[in-house]
N, C-alpha and C. Protein backbone atom coordinates (compact mmCIF):
# COMPACT_ATOMS: atom_id res chain seq x y z
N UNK A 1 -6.28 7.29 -10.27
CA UNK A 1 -6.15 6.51 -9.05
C UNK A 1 -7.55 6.30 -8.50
N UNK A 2 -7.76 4.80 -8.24
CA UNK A 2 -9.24 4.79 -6.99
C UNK A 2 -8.94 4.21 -6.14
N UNK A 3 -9.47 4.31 -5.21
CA UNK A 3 -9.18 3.92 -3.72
C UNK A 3 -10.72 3.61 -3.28
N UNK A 4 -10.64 2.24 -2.77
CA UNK A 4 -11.47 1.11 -2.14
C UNK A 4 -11.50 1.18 -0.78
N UNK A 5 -12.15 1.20 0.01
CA UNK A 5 -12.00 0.82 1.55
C UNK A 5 -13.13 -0.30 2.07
N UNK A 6 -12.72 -1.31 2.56
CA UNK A 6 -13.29 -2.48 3.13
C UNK A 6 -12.46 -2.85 4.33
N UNK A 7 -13.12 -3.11 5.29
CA UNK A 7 -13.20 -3.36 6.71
C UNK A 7 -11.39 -3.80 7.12
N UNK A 8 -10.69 -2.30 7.26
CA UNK A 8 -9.56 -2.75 7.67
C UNK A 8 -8.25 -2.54 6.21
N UNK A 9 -9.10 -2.58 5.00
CA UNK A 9 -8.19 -2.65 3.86
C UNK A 9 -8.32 -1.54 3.19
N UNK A 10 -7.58 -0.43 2.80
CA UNK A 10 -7.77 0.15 1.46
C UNK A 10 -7.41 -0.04 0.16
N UNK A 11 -8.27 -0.39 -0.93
CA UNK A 11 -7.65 -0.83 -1.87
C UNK A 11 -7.66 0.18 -2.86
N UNK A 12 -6.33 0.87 -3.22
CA UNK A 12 -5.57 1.92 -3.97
C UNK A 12 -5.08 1.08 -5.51
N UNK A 13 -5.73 1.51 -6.62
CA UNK A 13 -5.35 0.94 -8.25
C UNK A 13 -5.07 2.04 -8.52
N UNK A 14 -3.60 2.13 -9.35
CA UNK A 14 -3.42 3.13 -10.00
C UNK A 14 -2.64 2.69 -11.39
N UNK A 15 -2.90 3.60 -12.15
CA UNK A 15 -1.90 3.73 -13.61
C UNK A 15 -0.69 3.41 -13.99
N UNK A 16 0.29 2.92 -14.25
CA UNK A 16 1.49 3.75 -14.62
C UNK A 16 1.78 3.83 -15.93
N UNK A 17 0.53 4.43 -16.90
CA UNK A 17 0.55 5.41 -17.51
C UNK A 17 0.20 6.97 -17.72
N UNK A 18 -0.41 6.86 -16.57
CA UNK A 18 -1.11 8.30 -16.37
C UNK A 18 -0.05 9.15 -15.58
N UNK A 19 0.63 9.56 -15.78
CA UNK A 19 1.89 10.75 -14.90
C UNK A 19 2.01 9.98 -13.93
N UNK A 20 2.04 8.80 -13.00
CA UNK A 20 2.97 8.41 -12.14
C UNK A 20 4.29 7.72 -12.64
N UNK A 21 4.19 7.33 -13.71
CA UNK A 21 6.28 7.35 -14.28
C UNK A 21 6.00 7.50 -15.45
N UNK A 22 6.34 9.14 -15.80
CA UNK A 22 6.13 9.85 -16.72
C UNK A 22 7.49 9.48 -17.22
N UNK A 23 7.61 9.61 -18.93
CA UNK A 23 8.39 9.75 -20.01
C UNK A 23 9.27 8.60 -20.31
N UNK A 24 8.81 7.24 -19.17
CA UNK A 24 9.87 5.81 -19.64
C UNK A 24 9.22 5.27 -20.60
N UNK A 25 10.25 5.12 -22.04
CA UNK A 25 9.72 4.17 -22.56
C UNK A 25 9.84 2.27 -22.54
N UNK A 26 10.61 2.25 -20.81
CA UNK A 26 10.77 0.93 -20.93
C UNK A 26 9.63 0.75 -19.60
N UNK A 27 8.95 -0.37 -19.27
CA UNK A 27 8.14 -0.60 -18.15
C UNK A 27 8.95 -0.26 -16.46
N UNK A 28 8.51 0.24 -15.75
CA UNK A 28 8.87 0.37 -14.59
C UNK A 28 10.00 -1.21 -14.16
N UNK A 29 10.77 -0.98 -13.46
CA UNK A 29 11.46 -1.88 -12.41
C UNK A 29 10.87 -2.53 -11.01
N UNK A 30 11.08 -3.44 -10.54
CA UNK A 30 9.89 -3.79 -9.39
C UNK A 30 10.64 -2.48 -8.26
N UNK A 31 11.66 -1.67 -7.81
CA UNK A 31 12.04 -0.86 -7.26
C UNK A 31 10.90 0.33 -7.57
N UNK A 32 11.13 0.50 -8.41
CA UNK A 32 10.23 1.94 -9.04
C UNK A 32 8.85 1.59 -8.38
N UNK A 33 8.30 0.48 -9.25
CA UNK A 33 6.59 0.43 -8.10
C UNK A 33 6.99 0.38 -7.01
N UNK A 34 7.72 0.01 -6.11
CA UNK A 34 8.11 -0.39 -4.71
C UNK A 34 7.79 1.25 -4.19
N UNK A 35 8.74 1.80 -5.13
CA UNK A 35 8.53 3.47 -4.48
C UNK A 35 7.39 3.94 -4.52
N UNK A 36 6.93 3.66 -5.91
CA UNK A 36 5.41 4.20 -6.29
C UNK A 36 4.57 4.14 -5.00
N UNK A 37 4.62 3.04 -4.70
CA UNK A 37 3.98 2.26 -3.57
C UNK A 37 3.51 2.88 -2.86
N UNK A 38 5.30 2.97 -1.77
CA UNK A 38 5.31 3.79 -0.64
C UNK A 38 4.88 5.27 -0.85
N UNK A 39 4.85 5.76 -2.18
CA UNK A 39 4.39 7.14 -2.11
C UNK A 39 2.96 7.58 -2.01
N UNK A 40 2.57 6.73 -2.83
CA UNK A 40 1.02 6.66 -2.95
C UNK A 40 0.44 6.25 -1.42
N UNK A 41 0.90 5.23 -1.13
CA UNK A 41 0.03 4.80 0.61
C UNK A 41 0.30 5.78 1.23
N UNK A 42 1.27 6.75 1.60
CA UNK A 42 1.35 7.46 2.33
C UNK A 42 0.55 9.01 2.29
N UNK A 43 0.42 9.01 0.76
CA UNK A 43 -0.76 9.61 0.34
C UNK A 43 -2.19 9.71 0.85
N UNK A 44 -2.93 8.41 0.36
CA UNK A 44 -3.81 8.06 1.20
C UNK A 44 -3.90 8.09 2.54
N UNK A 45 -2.99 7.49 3.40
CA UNK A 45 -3.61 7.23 4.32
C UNK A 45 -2.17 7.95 5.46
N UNK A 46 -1.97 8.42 6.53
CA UNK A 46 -1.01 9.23 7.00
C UNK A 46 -0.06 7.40 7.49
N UNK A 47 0.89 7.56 7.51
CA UNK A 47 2.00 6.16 7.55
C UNK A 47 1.35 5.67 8.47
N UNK A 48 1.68 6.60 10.22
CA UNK A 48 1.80 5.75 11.35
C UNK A 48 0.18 4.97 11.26
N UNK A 49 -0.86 4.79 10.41
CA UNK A 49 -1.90 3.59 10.36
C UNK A 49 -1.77 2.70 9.88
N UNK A 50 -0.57 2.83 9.08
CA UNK A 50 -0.22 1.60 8.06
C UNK A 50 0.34 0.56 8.77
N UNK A 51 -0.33 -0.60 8.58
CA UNK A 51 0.34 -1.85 9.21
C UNK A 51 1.24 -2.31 7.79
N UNK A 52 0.90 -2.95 7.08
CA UNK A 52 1.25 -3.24 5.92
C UNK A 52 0.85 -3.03 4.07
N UNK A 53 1.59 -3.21 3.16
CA UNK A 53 1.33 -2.91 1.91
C UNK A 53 1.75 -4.36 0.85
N UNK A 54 0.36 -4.51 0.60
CA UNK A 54 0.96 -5.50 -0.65
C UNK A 54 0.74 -4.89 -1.81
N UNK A 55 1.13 -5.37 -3.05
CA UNK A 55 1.50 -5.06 -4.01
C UNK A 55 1.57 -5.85 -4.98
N UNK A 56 0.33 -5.38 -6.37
CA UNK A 56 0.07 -6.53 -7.24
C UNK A 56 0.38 -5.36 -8.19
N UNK A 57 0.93 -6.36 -9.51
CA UNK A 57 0.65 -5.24 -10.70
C UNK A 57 0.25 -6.29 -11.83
N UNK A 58 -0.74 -6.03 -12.39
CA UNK A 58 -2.07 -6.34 -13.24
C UNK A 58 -1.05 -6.09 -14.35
N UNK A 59 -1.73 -6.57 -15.61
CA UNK A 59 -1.69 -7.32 -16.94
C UNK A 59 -1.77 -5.69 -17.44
N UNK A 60 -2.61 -5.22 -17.26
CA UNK A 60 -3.41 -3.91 -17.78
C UNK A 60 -2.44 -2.64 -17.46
N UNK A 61 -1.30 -2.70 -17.20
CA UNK A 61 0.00 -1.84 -16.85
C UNK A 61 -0.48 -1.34 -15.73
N UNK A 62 -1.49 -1.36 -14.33
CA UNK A 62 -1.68 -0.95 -13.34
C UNK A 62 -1.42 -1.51 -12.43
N UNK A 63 -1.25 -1.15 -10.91
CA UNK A 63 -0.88 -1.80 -9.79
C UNK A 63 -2.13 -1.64 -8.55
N UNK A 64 -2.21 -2.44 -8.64
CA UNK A 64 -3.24 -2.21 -6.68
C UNK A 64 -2.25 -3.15 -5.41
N UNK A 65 -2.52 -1.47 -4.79
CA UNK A 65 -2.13 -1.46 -3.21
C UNK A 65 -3.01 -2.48 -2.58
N UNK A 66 -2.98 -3.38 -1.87
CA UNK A 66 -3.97 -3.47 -0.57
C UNK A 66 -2.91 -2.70 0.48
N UNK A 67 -3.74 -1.72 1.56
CA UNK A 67 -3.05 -1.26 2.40
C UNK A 67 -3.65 -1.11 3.70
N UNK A 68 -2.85 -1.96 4.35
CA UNK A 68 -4.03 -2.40 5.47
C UNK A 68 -3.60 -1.50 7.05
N UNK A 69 -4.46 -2.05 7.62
CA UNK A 69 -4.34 -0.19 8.56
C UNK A 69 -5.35 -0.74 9.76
């Protein structure tokens, strides 16, 4: 996982091959990142700063958060 911060945004890329959805051999569901999501931002950053979360997932089997705050 890396995490970016620019004026207002954190930008969170992570894996989902590296142990965040361990042992599927079919690709995640857009639900599953959805959760991923919410688990990871809340990670980073404590909720009540979170204004909003978008959600891209890249070619490269990874997803980046923007999570803005």
């Amino acid at each position: 996982m890396s995490i970016t911060e620019t004026k207002g945004v954190l930008l969170v890329t992570l894996s989902l091959n590296d142990g965040d959805h361990p042992g599927s051999p079919s690709p995640p569901t857009i639900g599953q990142i959805m959760e991923l999501a919410r688990e990871k931002a809340g990670e980073v950053i404590n909720r009540e700063y979170i204004k909003d979360v978008l959600v891209s997932v890249n070619p490269n089997n990874t997803v980046t958060l923007a999570i803005v705050v």
